[in-house]
Protein backbone atom coordinates (compact mmCIF):
# COMPACT_ATOMS: atom_id res chain seq x y z
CA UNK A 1 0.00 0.00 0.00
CA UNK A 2 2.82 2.64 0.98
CA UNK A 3 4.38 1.79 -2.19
CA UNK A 4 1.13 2.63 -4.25
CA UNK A 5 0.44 5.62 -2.13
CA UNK A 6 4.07 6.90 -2.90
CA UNK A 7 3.91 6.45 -6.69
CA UNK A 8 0.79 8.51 -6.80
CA UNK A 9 0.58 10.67 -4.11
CA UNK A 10 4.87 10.70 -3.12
CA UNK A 11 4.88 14.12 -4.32
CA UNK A 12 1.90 15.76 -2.43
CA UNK A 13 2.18 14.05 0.70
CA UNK A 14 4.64 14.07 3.79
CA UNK A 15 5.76 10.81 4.88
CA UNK A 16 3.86 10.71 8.04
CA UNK A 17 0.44 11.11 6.18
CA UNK A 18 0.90 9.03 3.72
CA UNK A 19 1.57 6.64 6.60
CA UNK A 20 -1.22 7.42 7.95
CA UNK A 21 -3.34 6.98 4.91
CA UNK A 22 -2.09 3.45 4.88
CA UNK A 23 -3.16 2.68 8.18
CA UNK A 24 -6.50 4.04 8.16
CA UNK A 25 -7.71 3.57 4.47
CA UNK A 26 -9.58 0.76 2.96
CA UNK A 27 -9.06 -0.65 -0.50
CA UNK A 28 -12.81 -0.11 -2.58
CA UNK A 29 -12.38 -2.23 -6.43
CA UNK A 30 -15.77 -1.13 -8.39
CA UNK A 31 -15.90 -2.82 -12.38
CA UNK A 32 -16.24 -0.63 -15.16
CA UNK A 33 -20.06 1.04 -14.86
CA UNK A 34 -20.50 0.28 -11.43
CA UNK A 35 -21.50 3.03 -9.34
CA UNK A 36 -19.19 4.60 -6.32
CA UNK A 37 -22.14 7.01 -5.63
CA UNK A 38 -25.71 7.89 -6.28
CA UNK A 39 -28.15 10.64 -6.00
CA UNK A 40 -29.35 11.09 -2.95
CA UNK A 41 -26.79 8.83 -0.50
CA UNK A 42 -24.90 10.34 2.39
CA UNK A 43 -21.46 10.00 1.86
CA UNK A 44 -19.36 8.83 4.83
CA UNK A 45 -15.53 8.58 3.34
CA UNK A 46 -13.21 10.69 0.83
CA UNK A 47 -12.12 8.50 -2.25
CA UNK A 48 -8.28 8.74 -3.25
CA UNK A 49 -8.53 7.14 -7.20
CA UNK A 50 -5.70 4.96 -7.38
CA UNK A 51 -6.57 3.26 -10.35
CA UNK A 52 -8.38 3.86 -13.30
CA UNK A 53 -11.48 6.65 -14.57
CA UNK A 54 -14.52 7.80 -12.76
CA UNK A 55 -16.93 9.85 -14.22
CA UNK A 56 -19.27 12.61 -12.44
CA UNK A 57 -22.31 13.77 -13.83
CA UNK A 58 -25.34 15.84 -12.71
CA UNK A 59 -28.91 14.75 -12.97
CA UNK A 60 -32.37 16.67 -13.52
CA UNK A 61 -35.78 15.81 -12.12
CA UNK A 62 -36.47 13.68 -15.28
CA UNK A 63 -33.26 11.77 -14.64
CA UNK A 64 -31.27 12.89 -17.42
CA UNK A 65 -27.86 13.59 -17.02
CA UNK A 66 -25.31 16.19 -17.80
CA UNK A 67 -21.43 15.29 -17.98
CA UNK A 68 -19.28 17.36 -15.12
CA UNK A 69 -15.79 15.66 -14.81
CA UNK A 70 -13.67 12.64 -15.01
CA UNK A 71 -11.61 12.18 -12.14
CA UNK A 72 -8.21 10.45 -12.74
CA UNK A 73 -6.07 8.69 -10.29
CA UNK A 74 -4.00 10.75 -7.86
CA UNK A 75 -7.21 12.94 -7.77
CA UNK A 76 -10.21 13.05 -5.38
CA UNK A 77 -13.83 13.83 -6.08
CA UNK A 78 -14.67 18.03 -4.87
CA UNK A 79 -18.26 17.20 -5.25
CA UNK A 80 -17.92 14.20 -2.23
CA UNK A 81 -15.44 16.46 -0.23
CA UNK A 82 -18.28 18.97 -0.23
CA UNK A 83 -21.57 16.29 1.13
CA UNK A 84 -19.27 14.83 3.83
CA UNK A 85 -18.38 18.15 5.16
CA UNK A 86 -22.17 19.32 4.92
CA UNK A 87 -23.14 16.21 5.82
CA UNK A 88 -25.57 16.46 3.13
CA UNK A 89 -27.21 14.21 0.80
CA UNK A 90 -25.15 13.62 -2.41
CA UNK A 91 -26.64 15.89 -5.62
CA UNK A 92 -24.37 14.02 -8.14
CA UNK A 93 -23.83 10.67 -9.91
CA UNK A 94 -20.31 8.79 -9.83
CA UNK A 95 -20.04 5.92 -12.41
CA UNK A 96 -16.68 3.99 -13.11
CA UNK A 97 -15.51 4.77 -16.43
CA UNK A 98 -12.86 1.69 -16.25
CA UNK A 99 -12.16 -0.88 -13.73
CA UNK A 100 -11.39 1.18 -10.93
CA UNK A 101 -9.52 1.02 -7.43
CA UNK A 102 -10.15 3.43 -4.72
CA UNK A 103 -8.82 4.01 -1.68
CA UNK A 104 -11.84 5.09 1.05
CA UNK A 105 -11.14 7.82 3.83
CA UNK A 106 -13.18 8.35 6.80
CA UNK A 107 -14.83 11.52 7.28
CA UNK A 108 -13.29 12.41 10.39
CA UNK A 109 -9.98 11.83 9.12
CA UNK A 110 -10.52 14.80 6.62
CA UNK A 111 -11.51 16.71 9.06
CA UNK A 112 -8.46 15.96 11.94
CA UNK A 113 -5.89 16.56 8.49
CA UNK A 114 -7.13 19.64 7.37
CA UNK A 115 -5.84 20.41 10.32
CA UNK A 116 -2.59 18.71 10.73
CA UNK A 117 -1.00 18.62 7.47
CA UNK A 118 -0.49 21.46 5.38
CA UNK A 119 0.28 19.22 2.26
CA UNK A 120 -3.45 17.42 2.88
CA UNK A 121 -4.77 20.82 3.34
CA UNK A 122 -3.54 22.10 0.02
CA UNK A 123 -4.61 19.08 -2.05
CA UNK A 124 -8.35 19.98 -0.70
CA UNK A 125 -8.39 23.38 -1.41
CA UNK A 126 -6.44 22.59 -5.22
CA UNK A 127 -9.43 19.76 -5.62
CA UNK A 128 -11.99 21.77 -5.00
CA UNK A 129 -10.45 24.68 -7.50
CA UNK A 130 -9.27 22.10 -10.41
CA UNK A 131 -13.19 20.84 -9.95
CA UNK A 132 -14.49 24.06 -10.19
CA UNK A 133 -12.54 25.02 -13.14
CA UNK A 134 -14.10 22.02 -15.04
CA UNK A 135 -17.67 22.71 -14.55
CA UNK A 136 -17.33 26.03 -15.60
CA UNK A 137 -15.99 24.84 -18.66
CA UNK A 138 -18.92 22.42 -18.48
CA UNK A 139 -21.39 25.24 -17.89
CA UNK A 140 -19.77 27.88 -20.65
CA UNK A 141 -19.44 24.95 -23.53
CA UNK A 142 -23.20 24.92 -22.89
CA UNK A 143 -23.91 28.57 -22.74
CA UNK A 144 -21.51 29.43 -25.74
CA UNK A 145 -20.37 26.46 -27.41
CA UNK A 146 -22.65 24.39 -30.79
CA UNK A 147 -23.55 21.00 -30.48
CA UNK A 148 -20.19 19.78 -32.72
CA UNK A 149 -17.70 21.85 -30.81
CA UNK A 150 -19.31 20.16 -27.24
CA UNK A 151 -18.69 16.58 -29.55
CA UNK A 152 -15.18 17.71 -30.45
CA UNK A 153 -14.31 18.51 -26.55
CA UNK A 154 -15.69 15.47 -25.51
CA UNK A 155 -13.99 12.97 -28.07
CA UNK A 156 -10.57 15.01 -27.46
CA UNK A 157 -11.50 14.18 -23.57
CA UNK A 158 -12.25 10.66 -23.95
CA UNK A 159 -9.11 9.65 -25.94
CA UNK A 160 -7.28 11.44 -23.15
CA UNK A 161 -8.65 9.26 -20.40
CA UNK A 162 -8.80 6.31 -22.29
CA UNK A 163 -5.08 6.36 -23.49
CA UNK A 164 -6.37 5.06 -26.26
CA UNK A 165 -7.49 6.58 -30.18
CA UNK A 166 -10.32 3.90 -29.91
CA UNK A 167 -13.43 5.05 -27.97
CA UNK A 168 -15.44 2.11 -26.80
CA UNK A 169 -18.90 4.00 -26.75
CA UNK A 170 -22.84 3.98 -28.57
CA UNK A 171 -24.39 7.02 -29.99
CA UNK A 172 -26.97 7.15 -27.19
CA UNK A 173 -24.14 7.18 -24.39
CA UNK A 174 -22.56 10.09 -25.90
CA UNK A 175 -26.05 11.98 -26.44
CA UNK A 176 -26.88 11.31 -22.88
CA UNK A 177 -23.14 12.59 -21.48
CA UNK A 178 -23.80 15.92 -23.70
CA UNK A 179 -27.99 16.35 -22.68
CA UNK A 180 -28.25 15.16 -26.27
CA UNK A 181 -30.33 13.13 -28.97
CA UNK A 182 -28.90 10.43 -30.02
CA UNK A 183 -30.31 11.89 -33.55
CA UNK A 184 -28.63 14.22 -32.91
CA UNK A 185 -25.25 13.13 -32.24
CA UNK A 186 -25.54 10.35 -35.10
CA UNK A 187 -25.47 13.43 -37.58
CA UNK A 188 -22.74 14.94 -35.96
CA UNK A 189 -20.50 11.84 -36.00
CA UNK A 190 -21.72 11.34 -39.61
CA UNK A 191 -20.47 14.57 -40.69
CA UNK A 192 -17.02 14.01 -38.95
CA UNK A 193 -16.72 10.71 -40.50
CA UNK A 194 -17.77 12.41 -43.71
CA UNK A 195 -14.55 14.51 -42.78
CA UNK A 196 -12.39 12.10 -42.43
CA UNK A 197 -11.65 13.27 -38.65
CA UNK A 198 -13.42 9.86 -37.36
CA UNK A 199 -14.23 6.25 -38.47
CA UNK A 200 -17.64 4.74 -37.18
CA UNK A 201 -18.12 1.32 -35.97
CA UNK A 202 -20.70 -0.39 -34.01
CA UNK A 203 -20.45 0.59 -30.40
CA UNK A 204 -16.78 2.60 -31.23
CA UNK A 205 -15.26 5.07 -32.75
CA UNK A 206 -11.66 5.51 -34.12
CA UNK A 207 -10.53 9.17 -33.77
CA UNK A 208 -8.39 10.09 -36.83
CA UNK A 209 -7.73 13.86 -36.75
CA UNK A 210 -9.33 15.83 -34.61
């Protein structure tokens, strides 16, 4: 575990708390699509991503969903740092983007390190910004931003995560990350294959020049 910790959080973290990380933090595995949280769940412990891609969307009273942020590992979720300090019910969705591995902090662990370490402190307060920062970029590519650009961002973004030029993905997934149609999003793609920027399969896409 120390080892892990030190390969992804070595360079933010004092020796003594990663120490203490080790000692107090359990090991959470969730597949790819499982869920680490759910609307409406208190949230009782801070995840530390080791491993893998979560993403964090919003949903509206009809249940459809809007895309925040992927978190990456060596990150933490601002949106779950903000119910556990509230205590408050959670307002967002977290769904495992790959196989994940998490690392679960208590709550009043947060709390007593906010406190203690400086380094722990700073990684809160640089979540919460580098969080903030993304869904203002989510909330301006929907103010100011077409339908294609928000499909350009997106692809860009998912090749990122993934590591990969592949995208393993349907239509209606993509529509329902962007508070789409999948009409809609079928024409785009179309055109961009039409392009020569993509290449469409069934349930992927190859991202050529973008």
């Amino acid at each position: 575990m120390i080892e892990e910790l030190q390969q992804q959080y070595g360079f933010l973290f004092e020796e003594a708390l990663l120490n203490e990380i080790a000692d107090i933090g359990t090991i959470r595995t969730i597949s790819a699509d499982g869920h680490l949280i759910d609307p409406g769940q208190y949230i009782k412990s801070i995840p530390l991503l080791l491993e893998g891609v979560i993403k964090v969307s919003r949903l509206d009273e009809d249940g459809d969903e809007l895309l925040l942020y992927f978190i990456e590992s060596g990150d933490t979720c601002a949106m779950t740092l903000n119910c556990c300090m509230q205590g408050s019910k959670s307002e967002i969705k977290a769904v495992a983007e790959t196989d994940t591995k998490l690392l679960m902090i208590p709550l009043d662990k947060m709390e007593e390190w906010l406190v203690k370490y400086r380094s722990w402190r700073n990684f809160i307060l640089n979540s919460y910004q580098s969080r903030l920062n993304e869904v203002l970029q989510t909330v301006d590519s929907i103010a100011f931003l077409k339908m294609d650009e928000r499909l350009l961002h997106y692809l860009q973004d998912k090749t990122k995560i993934g590591h990969s030029e592949t995208i393993h993905i349907t239509h209606e997934e993509i529509a329902k990350d962007l508070h789409s149609s999948r009409v809609v999003i079928s024409r785009l793609l179309k055109k961009l294959e039409n392009e020569g920027q993509v290449k469409l399969h069934r349930n992927s896409i190859d991202v050529i020049d973008l």
